[in-house]
Protein backbone atom coordinates (compact mmCIF):
# COMPACT_ATOMS: atom_id res chain seq x y z
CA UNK A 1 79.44 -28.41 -25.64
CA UNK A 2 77.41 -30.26 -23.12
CA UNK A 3 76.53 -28.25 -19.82
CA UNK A 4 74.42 -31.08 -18.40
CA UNK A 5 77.43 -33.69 -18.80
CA UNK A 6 79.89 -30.95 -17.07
CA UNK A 7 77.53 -30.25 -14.49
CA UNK A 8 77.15 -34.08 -13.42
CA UNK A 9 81.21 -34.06 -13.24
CA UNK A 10 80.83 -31.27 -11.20
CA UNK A 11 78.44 -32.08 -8.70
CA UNK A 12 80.06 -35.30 -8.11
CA UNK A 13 82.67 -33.09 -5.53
CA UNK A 14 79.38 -31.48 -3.21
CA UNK A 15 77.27 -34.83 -3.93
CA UNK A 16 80.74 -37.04 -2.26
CA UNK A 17 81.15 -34.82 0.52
CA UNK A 18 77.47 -35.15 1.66
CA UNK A 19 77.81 -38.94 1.59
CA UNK A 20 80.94 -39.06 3.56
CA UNK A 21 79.58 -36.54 6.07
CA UNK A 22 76.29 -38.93 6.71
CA UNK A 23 77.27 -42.09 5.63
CA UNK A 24 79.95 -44.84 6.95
CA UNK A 25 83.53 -44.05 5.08
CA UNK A 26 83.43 -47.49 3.08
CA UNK A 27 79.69 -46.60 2.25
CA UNK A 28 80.00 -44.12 0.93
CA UNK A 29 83.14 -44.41 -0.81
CA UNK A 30 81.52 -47.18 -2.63
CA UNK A 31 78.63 -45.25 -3.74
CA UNK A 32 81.02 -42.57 -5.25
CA UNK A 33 82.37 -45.38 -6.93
CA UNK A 34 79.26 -46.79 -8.39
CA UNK A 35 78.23 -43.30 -9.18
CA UNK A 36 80.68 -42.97 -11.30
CA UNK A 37 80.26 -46.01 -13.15
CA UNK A 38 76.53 -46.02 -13.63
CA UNK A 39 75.31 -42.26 -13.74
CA UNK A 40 78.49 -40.14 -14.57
CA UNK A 41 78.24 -39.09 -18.37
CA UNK A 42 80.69 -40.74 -21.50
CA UNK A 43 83.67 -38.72 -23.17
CA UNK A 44 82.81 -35.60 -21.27
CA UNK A 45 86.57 -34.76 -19.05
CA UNK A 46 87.95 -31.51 -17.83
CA UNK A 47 91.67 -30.78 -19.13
CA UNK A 48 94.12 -29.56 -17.24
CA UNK A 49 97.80 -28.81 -18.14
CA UNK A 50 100.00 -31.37 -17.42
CA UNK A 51 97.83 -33.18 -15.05
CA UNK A 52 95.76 -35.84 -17.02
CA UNK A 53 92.18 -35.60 -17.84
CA UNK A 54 89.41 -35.65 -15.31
CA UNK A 55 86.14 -37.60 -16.83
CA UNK A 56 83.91 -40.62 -15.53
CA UNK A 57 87.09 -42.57 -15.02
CA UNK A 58 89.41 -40.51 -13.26
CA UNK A 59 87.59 -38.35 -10.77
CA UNK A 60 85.12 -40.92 -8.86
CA UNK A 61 88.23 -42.98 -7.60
CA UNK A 62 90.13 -39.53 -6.72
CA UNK A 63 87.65 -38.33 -4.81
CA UNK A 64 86.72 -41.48 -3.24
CA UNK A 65 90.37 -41.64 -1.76
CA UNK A 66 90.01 -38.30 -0.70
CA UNK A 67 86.96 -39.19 0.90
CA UNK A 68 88.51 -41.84 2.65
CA UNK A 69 91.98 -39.58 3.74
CA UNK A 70 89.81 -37.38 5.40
CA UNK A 71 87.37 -39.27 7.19
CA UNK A 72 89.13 -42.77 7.95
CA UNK A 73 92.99 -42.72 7.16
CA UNK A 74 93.20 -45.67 9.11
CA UNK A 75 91.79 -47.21 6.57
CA UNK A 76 94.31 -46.58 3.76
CA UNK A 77 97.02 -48.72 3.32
CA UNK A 78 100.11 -49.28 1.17
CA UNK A 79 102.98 -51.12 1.89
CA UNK A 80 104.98 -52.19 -0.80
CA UNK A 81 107.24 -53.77 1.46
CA UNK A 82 105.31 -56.42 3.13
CA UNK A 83 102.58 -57.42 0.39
CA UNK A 84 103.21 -58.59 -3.02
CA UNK A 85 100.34 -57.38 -4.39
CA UNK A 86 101.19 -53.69 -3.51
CA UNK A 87 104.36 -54.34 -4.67
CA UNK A 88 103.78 -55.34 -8.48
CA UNK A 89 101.11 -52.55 -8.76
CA UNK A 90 103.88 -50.06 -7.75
CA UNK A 91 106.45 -51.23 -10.22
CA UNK A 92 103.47 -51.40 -12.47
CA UNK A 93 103.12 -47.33 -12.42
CA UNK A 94 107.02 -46.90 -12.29
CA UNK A 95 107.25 -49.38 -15.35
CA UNK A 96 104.39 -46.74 -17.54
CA UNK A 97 106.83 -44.14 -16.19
CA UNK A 98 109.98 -45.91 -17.94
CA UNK A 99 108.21 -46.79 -21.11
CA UNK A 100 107.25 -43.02 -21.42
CA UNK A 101 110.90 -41.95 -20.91
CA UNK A 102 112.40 -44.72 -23.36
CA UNK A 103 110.31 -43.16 -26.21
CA UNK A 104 111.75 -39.86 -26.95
CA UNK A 105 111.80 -40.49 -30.87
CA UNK A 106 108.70 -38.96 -33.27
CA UNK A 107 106.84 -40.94 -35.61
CA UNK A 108 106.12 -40.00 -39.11
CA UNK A 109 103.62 -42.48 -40.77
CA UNK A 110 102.83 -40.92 -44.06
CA UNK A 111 101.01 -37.53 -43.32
CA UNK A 112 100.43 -38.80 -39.46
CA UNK A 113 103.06 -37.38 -37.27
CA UNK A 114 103.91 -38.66 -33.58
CA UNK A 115 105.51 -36.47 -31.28
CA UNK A 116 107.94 -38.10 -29.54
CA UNK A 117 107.24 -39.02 -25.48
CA UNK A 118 108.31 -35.88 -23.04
CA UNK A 119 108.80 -35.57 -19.61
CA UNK A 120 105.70 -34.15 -18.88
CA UNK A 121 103.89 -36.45 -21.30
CA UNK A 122 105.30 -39.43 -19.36
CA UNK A 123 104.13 -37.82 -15.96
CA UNK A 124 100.93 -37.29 -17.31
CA UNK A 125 100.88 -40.99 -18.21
CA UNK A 126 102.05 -42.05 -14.86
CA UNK A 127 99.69 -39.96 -12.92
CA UNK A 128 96.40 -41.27 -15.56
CA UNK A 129 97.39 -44.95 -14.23
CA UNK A 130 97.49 -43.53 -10.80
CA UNK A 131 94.18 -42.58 -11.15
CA UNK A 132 92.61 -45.11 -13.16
CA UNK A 133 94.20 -48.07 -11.35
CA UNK A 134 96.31 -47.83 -8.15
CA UNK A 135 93.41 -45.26 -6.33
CA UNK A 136 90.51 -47.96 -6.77
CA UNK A 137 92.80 -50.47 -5.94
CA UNK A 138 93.35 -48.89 -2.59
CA UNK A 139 90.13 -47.17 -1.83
CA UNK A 140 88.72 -50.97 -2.25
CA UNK A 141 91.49 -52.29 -0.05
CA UNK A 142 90.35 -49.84 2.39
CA UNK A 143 86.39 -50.18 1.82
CA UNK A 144 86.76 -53.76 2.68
CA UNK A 145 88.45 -54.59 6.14
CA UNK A 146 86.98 -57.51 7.97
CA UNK A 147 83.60 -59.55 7.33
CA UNK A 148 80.64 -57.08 8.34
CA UNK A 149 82.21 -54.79 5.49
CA UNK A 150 82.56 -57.61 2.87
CA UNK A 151 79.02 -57.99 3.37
CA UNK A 152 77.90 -54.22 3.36
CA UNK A 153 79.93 -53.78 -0.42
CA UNK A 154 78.38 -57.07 -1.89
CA UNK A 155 74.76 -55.54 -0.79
CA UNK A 156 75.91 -51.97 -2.06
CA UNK A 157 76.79 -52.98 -5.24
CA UNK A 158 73.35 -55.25 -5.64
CA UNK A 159 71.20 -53.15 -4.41
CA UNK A 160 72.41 -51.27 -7.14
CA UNK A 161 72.06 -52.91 -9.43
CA UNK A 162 68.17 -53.77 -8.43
CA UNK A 163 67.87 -50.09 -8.56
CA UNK A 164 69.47 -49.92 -12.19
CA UNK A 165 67.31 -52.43 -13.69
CA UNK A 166 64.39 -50.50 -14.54
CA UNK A 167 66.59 -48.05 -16.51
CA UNK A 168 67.70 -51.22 -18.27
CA UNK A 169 64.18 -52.81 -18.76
CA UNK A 170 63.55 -49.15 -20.21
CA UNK A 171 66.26 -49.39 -23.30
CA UNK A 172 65.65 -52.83 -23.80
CA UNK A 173 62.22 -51.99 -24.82
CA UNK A 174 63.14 -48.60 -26.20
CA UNK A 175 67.08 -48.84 -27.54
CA UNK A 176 69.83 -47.19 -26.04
CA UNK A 177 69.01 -43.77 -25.62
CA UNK A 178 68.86 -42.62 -22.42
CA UNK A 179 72.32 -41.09 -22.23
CA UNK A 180 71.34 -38.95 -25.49
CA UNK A 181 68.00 -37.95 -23.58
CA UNK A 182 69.82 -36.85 -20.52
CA UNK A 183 73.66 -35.60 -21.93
CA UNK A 184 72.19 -34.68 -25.23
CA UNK A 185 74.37 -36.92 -27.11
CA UNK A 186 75.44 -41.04 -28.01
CA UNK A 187 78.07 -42.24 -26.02
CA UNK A 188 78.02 -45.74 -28.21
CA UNK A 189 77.70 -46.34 -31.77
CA UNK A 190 73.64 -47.84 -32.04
CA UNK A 191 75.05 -50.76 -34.05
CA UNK A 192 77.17 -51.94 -31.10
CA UNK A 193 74.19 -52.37 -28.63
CA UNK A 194 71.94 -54.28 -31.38
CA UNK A 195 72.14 -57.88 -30.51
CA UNK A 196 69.72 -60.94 -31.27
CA UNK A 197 66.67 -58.70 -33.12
CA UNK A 198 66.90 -56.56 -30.04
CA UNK A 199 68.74 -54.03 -28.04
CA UNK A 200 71.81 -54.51 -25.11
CA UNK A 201 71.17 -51.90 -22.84
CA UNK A 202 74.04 -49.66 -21.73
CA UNK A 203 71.97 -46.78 -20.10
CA UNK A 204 75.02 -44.44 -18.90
CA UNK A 205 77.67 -46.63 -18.52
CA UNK A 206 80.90 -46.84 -21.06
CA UNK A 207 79.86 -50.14 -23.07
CA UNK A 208 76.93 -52.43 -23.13
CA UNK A 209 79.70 -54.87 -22.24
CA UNK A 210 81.06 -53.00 -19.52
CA UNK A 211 77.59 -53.50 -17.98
CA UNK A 212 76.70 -56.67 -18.94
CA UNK A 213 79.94 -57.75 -16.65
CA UNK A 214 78.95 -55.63 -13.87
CA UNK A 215 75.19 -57.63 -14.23
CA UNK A 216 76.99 -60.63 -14.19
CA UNK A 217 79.20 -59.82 -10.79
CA UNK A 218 75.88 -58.68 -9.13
CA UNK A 219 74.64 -62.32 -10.06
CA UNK A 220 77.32 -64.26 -8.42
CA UNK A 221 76.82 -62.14 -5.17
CA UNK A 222 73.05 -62.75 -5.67
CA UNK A 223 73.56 -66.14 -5.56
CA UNK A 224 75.72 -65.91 -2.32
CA UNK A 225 73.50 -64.24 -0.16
CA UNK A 226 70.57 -66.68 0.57
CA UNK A 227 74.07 -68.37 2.22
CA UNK A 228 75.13 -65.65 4.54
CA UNK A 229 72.80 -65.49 7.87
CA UNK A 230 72.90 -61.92 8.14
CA UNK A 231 72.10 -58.54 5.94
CA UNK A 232 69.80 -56.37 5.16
CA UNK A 233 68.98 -58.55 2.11
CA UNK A 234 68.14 -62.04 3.42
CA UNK A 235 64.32 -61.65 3.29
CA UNK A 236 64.53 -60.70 -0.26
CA UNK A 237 67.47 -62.62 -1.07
CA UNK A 238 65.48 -65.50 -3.50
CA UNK A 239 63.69 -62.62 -5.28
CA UNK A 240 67.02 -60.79 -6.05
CA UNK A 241 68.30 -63.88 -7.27
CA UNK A 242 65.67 -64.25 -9.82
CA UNK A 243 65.94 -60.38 -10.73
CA UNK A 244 69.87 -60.57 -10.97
CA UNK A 245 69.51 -64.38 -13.21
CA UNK A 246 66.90 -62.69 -15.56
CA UNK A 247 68.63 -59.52 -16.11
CA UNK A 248 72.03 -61.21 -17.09
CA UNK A 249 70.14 -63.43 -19.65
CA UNK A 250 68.62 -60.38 -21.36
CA UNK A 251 71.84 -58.56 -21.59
CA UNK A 252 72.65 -61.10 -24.71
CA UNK A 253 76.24 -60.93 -23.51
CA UNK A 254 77.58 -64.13 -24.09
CA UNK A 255 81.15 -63.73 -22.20
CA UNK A 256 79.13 -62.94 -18.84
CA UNK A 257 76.99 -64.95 -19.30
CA UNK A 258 79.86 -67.97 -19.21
CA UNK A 259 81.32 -66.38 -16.22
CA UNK A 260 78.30 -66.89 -14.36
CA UNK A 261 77.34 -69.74 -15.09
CA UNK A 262 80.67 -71.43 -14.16
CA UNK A 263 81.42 -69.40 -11.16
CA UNK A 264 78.08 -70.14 -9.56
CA UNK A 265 77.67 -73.82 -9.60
CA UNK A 266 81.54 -73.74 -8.41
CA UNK A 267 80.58 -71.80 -5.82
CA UNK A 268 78.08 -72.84 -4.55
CA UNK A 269 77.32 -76.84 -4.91
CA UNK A 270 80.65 -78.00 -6.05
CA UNK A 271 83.45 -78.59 -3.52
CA UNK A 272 85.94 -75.61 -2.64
CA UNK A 273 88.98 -77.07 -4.56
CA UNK A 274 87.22 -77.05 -7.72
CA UNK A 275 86.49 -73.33 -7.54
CA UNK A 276 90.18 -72.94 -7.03
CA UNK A 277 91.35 -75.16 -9.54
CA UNK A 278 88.99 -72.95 -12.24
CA UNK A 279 91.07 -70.23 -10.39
CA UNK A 280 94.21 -70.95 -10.89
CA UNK A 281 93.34 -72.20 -14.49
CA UNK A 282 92.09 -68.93 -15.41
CA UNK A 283 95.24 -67.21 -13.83
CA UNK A 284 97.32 -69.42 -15.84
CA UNK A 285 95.97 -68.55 -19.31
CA UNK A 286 96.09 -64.55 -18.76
CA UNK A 287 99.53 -65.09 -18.27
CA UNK A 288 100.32 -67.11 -20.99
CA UNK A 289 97.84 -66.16 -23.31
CA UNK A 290 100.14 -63.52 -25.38
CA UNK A 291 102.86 -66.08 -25.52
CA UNK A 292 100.69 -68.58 -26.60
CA UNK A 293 99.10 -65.97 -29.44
CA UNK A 294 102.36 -65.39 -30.37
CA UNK A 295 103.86 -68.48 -30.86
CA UNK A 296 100.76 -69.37 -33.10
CA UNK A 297 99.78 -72.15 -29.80
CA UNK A 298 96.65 -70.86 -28.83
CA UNK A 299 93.82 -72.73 -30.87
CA UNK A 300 92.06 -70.02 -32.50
CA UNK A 301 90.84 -72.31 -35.32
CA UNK A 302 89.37 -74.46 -32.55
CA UNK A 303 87.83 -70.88 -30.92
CA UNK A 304 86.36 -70.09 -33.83
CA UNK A 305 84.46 -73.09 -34.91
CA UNK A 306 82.57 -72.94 -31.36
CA UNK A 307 82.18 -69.24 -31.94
CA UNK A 308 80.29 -70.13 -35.50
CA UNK A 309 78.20 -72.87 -34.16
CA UNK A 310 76.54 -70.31 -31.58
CA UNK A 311 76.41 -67.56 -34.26
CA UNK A 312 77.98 -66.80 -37.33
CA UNK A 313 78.49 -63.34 -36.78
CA UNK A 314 79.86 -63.79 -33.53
CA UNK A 315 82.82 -66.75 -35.26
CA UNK A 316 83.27 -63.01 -38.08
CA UNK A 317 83.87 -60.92 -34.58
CA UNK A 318 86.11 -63.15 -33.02
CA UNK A 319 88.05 -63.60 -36.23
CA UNK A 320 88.46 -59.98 -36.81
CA UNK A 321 89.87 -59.68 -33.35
CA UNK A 322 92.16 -62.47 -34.00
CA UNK A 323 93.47 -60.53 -37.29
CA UNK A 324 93.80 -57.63 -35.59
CA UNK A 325 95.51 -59.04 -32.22
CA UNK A 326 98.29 -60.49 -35.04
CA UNK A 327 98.69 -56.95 -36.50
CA UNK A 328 99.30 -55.31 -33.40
CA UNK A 329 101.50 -58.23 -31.86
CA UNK A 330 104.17 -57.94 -34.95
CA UNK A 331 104.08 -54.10 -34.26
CA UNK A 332 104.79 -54.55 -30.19
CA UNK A 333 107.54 -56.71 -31.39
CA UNK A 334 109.63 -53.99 -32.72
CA UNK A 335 109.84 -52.72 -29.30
CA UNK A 336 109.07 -55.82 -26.56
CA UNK A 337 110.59 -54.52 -23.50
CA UNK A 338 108.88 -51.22 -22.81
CA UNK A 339 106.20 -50.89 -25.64
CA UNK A 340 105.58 -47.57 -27.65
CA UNK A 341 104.47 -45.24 -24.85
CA UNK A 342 101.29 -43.55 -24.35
CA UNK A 343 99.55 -41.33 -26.90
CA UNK A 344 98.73 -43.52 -29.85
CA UNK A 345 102.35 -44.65 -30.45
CA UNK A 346 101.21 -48.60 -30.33
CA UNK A 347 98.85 -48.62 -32.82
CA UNK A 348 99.31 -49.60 -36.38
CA UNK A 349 98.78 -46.81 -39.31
CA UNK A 350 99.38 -47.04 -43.19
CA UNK A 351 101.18 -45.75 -45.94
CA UNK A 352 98.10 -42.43 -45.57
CA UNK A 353 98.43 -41.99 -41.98
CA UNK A 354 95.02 -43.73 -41.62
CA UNK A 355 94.89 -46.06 -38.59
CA UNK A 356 93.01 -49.13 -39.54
CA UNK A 357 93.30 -51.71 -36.34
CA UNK A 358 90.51 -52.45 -33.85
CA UNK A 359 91.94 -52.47 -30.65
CA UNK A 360 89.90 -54.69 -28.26
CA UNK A 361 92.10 -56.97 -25.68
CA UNK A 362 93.93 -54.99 -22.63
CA UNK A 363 96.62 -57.30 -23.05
CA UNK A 364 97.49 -56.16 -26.16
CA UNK A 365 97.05 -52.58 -25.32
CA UNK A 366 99.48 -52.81 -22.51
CA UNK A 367 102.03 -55.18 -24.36
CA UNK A 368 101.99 -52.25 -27.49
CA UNK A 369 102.16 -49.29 -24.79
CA UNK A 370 104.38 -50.89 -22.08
CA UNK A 371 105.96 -54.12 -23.54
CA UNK A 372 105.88 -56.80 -21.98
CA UNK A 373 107.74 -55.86 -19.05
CA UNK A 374 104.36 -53.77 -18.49
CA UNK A 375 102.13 -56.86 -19.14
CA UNK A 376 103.95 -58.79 -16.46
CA UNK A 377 104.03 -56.37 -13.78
CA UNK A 378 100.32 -55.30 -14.56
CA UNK A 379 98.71 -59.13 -14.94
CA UNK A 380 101.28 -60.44 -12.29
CA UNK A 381 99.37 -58.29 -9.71
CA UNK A 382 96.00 -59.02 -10.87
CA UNK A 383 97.04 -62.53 -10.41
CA UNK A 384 98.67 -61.69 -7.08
CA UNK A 385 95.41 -60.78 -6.24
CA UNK A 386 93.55 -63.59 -7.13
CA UNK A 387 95.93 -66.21 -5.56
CA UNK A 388 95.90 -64.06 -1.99
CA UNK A 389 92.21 -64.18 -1.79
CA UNK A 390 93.01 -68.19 -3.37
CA UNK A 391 95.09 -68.83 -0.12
CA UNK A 392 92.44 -66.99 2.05
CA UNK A 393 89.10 -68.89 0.65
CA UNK A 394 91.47 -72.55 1.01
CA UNK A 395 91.73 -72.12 4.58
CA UNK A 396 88.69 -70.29 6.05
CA UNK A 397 86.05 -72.45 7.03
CA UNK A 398 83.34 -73.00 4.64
CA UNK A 399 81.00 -70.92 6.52
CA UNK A 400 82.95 -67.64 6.99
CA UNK A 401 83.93 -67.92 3.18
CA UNK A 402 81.24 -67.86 1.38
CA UNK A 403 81.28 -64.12 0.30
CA UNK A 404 84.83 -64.12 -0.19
CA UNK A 405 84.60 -67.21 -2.60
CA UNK A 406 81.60 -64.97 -4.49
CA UNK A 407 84.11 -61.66 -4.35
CA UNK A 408 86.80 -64.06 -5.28
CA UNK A 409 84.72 -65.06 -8.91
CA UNK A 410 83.54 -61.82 -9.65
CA UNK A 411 87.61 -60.46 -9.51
CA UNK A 412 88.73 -63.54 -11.53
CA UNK A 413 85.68 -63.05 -14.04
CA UNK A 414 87.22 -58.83 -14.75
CA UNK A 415 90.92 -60.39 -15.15
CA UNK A 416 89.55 -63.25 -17.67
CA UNK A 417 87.81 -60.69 -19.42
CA UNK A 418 90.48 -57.82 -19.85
CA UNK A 419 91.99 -60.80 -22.25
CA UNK A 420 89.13 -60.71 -24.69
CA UNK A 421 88.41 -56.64 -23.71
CA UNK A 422 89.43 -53.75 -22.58
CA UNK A 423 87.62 -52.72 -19.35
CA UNK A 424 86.70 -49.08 -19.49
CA UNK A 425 85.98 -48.80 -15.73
CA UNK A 426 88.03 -48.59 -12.73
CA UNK A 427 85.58 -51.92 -11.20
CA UNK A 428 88.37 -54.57 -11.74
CA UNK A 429 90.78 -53.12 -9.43
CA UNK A 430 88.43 -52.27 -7.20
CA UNK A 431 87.52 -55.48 -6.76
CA UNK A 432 90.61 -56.64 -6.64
CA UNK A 433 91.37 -54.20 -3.81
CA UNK A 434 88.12 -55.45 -2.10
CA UNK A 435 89.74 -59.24 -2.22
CA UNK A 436 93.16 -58.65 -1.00
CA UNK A 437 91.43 -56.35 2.28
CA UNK A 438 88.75 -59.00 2.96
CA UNK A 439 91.26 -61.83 2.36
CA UNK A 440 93.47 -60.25 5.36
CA UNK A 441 90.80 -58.78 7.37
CA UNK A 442 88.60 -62.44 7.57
CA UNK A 443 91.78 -64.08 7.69
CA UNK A 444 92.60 -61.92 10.66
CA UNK A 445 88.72 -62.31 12.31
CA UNK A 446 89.53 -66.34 11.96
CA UNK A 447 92.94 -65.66 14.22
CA UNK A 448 91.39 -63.52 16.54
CA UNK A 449 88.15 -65.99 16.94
CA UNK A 450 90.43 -68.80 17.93
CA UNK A 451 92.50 -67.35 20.09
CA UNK A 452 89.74 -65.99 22.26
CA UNK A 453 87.70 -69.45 22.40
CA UNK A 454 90.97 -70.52 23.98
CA UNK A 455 93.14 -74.01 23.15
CA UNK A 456 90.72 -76.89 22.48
CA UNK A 457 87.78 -75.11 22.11
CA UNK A 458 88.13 -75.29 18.29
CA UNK A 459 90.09 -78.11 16.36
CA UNK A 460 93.05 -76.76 14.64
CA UNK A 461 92.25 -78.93 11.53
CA UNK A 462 88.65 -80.07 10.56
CA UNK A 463 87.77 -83.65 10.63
CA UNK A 464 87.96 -85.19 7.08
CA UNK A 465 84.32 -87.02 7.61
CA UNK A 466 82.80 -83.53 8.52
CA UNK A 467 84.86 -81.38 5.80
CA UNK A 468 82.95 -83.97 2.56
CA UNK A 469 79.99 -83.26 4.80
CA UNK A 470 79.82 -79.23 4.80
CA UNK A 471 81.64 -79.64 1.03
C-alpha cells in the first residue's frame, strides 16, 4: 500500500490535539479543517465494519467536532427546533436513512450484480453523511460566533492560501505531481489537470477544480479586507489582493473564475440589493434547475453555443455532461421519491454490466441516490442558508457587513457550483455553517450595540440621503 498516505491520516489525531491545546478552539478547528483539505492524501481511508470509511473527507470534520466538544461545548449548537436551517439538514440525514431502507431489492444488470440495501448498509450511509456534511456544518456554526471570529476564519483560510501558492506556482511550472512525489502515487488522471498548453495545479487536494474554487473564495475575502479596519492582514491587504487575483487567473478554471468576478464588483462597488438580488437568483435556479432539465426548459442549446465560442472543447465537455445528466435523469425517474440508495444503485450500466455514465453534477447524484425528496431537503438547506445570512447582510449596516456579504458569496459560489459539480470536500457546508453563526452572532452584536448606546443615540432606520451615500 501506501505507508506515507496512512501515516498523514494518522497523525492528523496527535497533530489536532496539539492545536487545540495551544491554539483558540475556532483556530484551530479551522486549521484541522484546512488540513484536511489541502495536505491530507487522495483515496487513502481506513475501513472499519459497519462504520463508514475514514479518509481525507471524513476524519478532519470528526475530529474537528471533537476538538470543539472538548475544549468549547458552548460553542456547539443544534436545535432543530428553533432554526430552519438545522432543521432541513436533519431531515436531510433521516431522508438518506429512508432511501437506504426503501431499497431492499438486488440488481442484476447483465453479469453486474447489486446487493440489495441492508440495515447496516443504510446506517453506514447515514452515518457517511453525518460525517461528510452535518459535522462541518456545525463545527463552522460553532467556529464562527460573533464578528472578531468572522474575521479570524476569513484570515485563516487566506493566509492559507498565501502559504499554498508556492506549491501551486511549483506544478504549474512542473505538472501535477507533487502528490505522487510525496504519497507515491496520482490522485488525478494527468489529462484532467492539462488546460490551455499548460497545467491546473491540484497539489494535494481532490480535483484541480476543487481548488480552483477554494482560490476563488480566498479572492472574494481578499478583496474584502482592505474594507475591514482591523486584522492582522490590513498592512498587507493590497498585496494579497494581487496574489489571490493572479493565482485565480492561472488556475484556467473558468467556473471560478465567473464567480469571482461577479461576486466582487457586487460586493464591493455595487449597491447591497444587487448582491442580493444575484443571491436570490442563484438560489432560485439550484432549485429549479432539475425541473427545468427535465422538462427539456433549461436552454442547453443556448449554453452550449457560449460554451463553443470560448472553446470548442469546453462546448464537447459541457455537451457530454448534458448527455449524460439526460441518461441518469430517465434512470432516477424509475424511482423519484427516494432514489436508488447508496452503493452504486443510481448509476446507469448496460446489457455487459459495464457502467458507461460520467457522473459530474451533485444534483443529479442526490436525485439518483435519494430522489427528489433528498434533493429538496439537501438544496432547501443550502438555500436556507443562503437566505439567513440574505436577511442578516439586508439589515446590518454597511459597515459591520462587509465580511459577511464576502462569506455570504463565497457560500452561494459552492451551492452554484454543486449544480455543474460534485464538490469532493466538506468546504461548502462549512461555509455554510460559518454564515448561519456569523449571521446570528453579528446580528446579535448589532442588538446588543444599540441597546447599550441607549434610545436616541442611534437612529432606528438610516436616513435615505446617507444610505445612497455609504451605498
Amino acid at each position: 500500500m501506501y505507508p506515507v498516505a496512512q501515516a498523514a491520516l494518522l497523525l492528523m489525531v496527535p497533530v489536532t490535539a496539539i492545536l487545540f491545546a495551544v491554539l483558540r478552539p475556532n483556530r484551530a478547528a479551522i486549521l484541522v479543517l484546512l488540513a484536511g483539505f489541502l495536505v491530507l492524501p487522495e483515496a487513502v481511508s481506513f475501513d472499519a465494519p459497519v462504520l463508514p470509511a475514514f479518509d481525507r473527507t471524513s476524519l478532519p470534520p470528526l475530529l474537528a467536532y471533537f476538538g470543539l466538544a472538548v475544549t468549547a461545548p458552548q460553542r456547539l449548537s443544534f436545535r432543530p427546533h428553533r432554526s430552519l436551517c438545522d432543521l432541513l439538514l436533519c431531515l436531510t440525514l433521516v431522508g438518506v436513512l429512508l432511501s437506504g431502507l426503501a431499497n431492499p431489492d438486488p440488481l442484476q444488470y447483465g453479469p453486474r450484480f447489486l446487493p440489495g440495501v441492508g440495515v447496516t448498509d443504510a446506517a453506514s450511509a447515514f452515518l457517511r453523511k453525518t460525517l461528510d456534511c452535518a459535522l462541518p456544518y456545525l463545527v463552522g456554526k460553532a467556529c464562527v460566533r460573533d464578528s472578531r471570529d468572522l474575521r479570524e476564519m476569513v484570515e485563516v483560510v487566506v493566509i492559507a492560501a498565501v502559504l499554498y501558492f508556492p506549491l501551486m506556482a511549483f506544478e504549474l511550472r512542473m505538472s501535477p505531481q507533487l502528490h505522487r512525489m510525496v504519497y507515491g502515487f496520482e490522485a488525478e488522471g494527468f489529462i484532467h489537470s492539462m488546460r490551455a498548453g499548460g497545467y491546473r495545479p491540484v497539489v494535494f487536494t481532490p480535483h484541480g477544480l476543487a481548488l480552483a474554487i477554494f482560490i476563488a473564495a480566498t479572492t472574494i475575502f481578499a478583496w474584502a479586507l482592505p474594507r475591514v479596519r482591523e486584522g492582522v492582514l490590513r498592512p498587507w491587504a493590497w498585496y494579497i489582493v494581487a496574489l489571490e487575483s493572479v493565482a485565480l487567473v492561472l488556475m484556467k478554471s473558468l467556473a471560478p473564475l465567473l464567480y469571482a468576478l461577479v461576486f466582487v464588483p457586487l460586493l464591493l462597488w455595487s449597491r447591497r440589493r444587487l448582491l442580493i438580488a444575484a443571491v436570490v437568483a442563484a438560489s432560485v435556479i439550484v432549485l429549479t434547475y432539475p425541473s427545468s432539465r427535465a422538462s427539456g426548459a433549461f436552454p442547453t442549446e443556448l449554453v452550449l453555443d457560449l460554451a463553443g465560442k470560448y472553446s470548442e472543447q469546453r462546448a464537447d465537455s459541457q455537451e457530454t455532461r448534458f448527455i449524460n445528466e439526460d441518461i441518469l435523469l430517465a434512470k432516477a425517474r424509475q424511482r423519484p421519491a427516494l432514489g436508488w440508495g447508496p452503493m452504486g444503485r443510481n448509476r446507469s450500466y448496460n446489457e455487459y454490466g459495464e457502467d458507461y455514465v460520467i457522473t459530474d453534477g451533485a444534483w443529479i447524484i442526490i436525485i439518483g441516490c435519494y430522489g427528489y425528496v433528498g434533493f429538496l431537503l439537501f438544496f432547501g438547506f443550502c438555500v436556507s442558508c443562503l437566505v439567513t445570512g440574505l436577511q442578516a447582510v439586508r439589515r446590518l449596516p454597511l459597515s459591520k457587513s462587509v465580511l459577511l456579504g464576502a462569506l455570504l458569496a463565497v457560500a452561494t459560489s459552492y451551492v452554484v457550483d454543486q449544480v455543474p459539480n460534485a464538490d469532493p470536500s466538506y468546504l461548502s457546508v462549512f461555509f455554510l455553517g460559518c454564515l448561519v453563526g456569523a449571521a446570528a452572532g453579528l446580528r446579535r452584536e448589532h442588538r446588543e450595540h444599540r441597546r447599550s448606546a441607549g434610545p436616541g443615540a442611534l437612529p432606528r432606520r438610516t436616513p435615505a440621503r446617507v444610505r445612497a451615500t455609504a451605498r
